[in-house]
N, C-alpha and C. Protein backbone atom coordinates (compact mmCIF):
# COMPACT_ATOMS: atom_id res chain seq x y z
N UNK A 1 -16.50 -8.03 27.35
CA UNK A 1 -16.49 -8.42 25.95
C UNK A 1 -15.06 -8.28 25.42
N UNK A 2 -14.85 -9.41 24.84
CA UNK A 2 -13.64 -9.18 24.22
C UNK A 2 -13.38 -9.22 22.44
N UNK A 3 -12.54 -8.34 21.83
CA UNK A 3 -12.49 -7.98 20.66
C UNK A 3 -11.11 -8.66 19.91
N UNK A 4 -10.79 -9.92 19.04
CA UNK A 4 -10.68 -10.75 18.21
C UNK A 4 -9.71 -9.67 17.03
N UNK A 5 -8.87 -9.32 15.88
CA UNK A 5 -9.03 -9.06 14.79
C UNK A 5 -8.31 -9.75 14.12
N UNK A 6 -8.81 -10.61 13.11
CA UNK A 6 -8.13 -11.34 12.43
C UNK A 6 -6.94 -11.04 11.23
N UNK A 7 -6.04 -11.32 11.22
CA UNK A 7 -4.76 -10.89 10.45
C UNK A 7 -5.52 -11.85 9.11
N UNK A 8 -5.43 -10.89 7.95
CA UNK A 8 -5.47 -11.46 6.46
C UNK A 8 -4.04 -11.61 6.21
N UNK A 9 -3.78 -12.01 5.11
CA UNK A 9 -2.86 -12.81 4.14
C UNK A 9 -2.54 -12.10 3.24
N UNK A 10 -3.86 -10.95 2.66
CA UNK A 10 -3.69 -10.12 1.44
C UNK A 10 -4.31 -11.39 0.28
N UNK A 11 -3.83 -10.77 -0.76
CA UNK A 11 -4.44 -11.65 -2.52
C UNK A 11 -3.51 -12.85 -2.13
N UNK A 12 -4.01 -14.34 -2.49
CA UNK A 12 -3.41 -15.24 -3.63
C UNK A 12 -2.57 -15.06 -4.51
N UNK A 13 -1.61 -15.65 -4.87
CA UNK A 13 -0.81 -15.32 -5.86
C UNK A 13 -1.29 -15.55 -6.80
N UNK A 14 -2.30 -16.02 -6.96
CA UNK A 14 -3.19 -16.91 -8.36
C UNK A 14 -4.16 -15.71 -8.71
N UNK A 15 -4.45 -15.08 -7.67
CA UNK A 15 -5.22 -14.06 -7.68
C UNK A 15 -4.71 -12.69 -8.52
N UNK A 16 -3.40 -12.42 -8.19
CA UNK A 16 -2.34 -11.45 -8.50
C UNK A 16 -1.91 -11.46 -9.65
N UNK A 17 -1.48 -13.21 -10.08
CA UNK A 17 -0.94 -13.22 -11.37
C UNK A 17 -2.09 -13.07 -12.22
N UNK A 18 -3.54 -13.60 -12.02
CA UNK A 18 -4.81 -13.48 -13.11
C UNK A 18 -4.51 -11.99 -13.27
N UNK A 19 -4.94 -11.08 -12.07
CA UNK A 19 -4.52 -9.69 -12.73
C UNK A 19 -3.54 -8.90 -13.67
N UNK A 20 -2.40 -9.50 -13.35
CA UNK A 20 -1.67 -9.05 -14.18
C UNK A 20 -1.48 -9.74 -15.32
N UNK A 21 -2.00 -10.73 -16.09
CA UNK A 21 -2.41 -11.38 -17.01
C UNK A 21 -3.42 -10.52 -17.97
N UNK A 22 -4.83 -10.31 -16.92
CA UNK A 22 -5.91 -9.46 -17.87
C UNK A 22 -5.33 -7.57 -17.81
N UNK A 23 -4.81 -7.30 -17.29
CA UNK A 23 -3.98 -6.19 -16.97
C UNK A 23 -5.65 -5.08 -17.52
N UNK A 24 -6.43 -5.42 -15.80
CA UNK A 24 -7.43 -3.92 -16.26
C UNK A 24 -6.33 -2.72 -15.91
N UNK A 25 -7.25 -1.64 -16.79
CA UNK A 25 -6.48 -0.10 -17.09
C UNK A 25 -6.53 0.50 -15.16
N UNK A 26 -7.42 0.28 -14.66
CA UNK A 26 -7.20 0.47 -13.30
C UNK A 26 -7.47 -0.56 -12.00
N UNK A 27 -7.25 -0.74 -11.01
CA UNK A 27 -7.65 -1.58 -9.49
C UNK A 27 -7.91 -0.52 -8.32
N UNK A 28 -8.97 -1.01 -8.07
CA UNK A 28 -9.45 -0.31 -6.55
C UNK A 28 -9.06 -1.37 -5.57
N UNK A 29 -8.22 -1.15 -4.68
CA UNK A 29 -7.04 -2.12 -3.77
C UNK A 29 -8.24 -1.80 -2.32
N UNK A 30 -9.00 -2.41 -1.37
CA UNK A 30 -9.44 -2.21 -0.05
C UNK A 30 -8.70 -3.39 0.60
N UNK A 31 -8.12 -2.87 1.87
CA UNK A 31 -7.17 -3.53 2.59
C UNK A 31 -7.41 -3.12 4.16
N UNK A 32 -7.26 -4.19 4.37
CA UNK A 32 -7.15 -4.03 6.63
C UNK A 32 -6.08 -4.44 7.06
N UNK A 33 -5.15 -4.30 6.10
CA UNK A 33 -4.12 -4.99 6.65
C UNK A 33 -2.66 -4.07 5.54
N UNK A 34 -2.10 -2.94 6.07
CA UNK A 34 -1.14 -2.31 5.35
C UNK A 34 -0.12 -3.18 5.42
N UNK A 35 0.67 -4.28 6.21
CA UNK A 35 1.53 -4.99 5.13
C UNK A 35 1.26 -5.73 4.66
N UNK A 36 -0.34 -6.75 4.43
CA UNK A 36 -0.26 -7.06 3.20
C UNK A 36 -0.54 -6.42 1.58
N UNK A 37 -1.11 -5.37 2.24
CA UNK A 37 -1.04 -4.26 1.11
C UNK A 37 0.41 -4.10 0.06
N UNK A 38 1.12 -3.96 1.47
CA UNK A 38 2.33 -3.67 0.40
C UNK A 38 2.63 -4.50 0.02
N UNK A 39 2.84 -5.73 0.72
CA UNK A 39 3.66 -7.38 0.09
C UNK A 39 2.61 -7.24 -1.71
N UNK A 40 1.53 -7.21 -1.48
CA UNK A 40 0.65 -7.45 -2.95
C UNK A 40 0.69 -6.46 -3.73
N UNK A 41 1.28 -4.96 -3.55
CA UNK A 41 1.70 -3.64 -4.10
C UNK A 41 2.58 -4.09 -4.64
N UNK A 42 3.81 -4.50 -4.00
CA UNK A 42 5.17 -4.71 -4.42
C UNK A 42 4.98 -5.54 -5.93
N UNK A 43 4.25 -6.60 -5.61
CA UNK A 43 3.70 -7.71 -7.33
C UNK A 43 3.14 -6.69 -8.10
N UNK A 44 2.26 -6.13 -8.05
CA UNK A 44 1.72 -5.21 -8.95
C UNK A 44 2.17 -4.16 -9.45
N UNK A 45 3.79 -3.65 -8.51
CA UNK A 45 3.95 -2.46 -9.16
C UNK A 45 4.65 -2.81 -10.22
N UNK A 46 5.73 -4.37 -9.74
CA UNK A 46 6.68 -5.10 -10.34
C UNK A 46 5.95 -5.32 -11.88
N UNK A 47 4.75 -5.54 -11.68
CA UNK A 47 3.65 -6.22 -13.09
C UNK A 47 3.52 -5.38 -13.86
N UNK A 48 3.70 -3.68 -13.81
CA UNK A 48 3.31 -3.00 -14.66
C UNK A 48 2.42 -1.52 -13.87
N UNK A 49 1.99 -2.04 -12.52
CA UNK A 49 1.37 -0.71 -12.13
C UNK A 49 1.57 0.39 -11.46
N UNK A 50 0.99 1.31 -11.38
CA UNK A 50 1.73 2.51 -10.88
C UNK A 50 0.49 2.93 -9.55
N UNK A 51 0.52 3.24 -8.40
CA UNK A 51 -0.49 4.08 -7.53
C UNK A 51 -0.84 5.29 -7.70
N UNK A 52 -1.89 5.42 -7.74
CA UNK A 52 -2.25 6.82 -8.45
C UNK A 52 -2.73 7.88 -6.81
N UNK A 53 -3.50 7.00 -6.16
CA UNK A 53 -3.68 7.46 -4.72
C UNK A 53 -4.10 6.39 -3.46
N UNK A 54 -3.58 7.32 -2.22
CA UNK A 54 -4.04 6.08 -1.54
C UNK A 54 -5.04 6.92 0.04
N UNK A 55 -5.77 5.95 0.72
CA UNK A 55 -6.94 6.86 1.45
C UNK A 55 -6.81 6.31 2.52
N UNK A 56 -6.34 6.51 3.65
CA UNK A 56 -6.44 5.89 5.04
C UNK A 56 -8.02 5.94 5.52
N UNK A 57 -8.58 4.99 6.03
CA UNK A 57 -10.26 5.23 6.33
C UNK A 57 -10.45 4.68 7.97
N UNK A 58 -10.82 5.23 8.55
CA UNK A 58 -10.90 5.31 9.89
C UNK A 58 -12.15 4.47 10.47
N UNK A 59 -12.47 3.43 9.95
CA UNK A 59 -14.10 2.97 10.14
C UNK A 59 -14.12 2.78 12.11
N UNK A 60 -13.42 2.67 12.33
CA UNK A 60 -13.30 2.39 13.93
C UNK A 60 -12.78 3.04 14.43
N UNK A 61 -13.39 4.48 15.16
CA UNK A 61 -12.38 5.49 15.65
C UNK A 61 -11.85 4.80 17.32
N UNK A 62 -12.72 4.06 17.91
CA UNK A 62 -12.15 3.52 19.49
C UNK A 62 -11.31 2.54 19.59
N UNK A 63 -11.07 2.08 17.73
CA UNK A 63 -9.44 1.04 18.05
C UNK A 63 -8.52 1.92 17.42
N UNK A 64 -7.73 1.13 17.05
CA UNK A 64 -6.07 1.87 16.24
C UNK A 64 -6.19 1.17 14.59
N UNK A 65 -6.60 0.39 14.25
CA UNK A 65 -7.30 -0.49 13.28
C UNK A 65 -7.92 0.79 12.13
N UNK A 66 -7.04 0.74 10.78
CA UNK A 66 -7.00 1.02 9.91
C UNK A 66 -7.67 0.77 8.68
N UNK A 67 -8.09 1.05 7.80
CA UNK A 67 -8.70 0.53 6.17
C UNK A 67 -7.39 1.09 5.56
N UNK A 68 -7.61 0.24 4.33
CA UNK A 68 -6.46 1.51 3.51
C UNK A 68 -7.42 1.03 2.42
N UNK A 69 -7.80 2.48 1.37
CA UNK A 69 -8.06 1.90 -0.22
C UNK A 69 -7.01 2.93 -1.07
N UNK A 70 -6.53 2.03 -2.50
CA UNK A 70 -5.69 2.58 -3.20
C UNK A 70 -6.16 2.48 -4.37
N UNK A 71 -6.11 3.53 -4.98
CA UNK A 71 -6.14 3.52 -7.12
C UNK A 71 -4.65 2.90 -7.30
N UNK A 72 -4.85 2.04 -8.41
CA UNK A 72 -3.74 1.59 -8.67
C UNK A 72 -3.68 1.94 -10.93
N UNK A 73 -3.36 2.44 -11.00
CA UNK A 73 -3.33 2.22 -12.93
C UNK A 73 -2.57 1.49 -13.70
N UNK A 74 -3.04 0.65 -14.84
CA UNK A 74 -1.78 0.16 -15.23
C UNK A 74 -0.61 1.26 -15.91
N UNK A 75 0.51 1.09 -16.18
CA UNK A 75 1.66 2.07 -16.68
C UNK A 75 2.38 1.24 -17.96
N UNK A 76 2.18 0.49 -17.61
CA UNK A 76 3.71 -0.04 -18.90
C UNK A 76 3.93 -1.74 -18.62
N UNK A 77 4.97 -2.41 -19.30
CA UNK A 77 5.36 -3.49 -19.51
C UNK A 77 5.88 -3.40 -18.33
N UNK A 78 6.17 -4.96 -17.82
CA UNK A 78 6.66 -5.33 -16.47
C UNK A 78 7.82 -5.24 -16.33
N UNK A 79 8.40 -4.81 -15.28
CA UNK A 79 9.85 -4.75 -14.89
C UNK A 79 10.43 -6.20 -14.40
């Protein structure tokens, strides 16, 4: 048997900018993919938000294959 994992993209930019448009007071970020995490971190922190925490989650201990979830809050006007 062989095992496949597909590389995501992360958010839409359409996706990213709606958020930072309605600017909720917090985002729960779930990700399989830590650089697109950051590529879509980087927009959001730029937008106004700050990380409040972040959780490495291990759902597959027999690969190397990661979760990441992050609190994200809003902070302030955009840089």
């Amino acid at each position: 048997m062989s095992l496949s994992l597909t590389r995501r993209g992360g958010c839409e930019q359409s996706l990213l900018q709606a958020i930072l448009q309605a600017r909720p007071a917090r985002l729960v970020y779930v990700s399989c993919n830590p650089a697109t995490l950051a590529k879509d971190c980087e927009t959001l922190l730029r937008g106004g938000y700050q990380i409040e925490w972040v959780q490495p989650v291990n759902m597959f201990p027999q690969m190397t294959h990661v979760e990441c979830v992050i609190l994200m809050e809003w902070r302030g006007e955009p840089k």
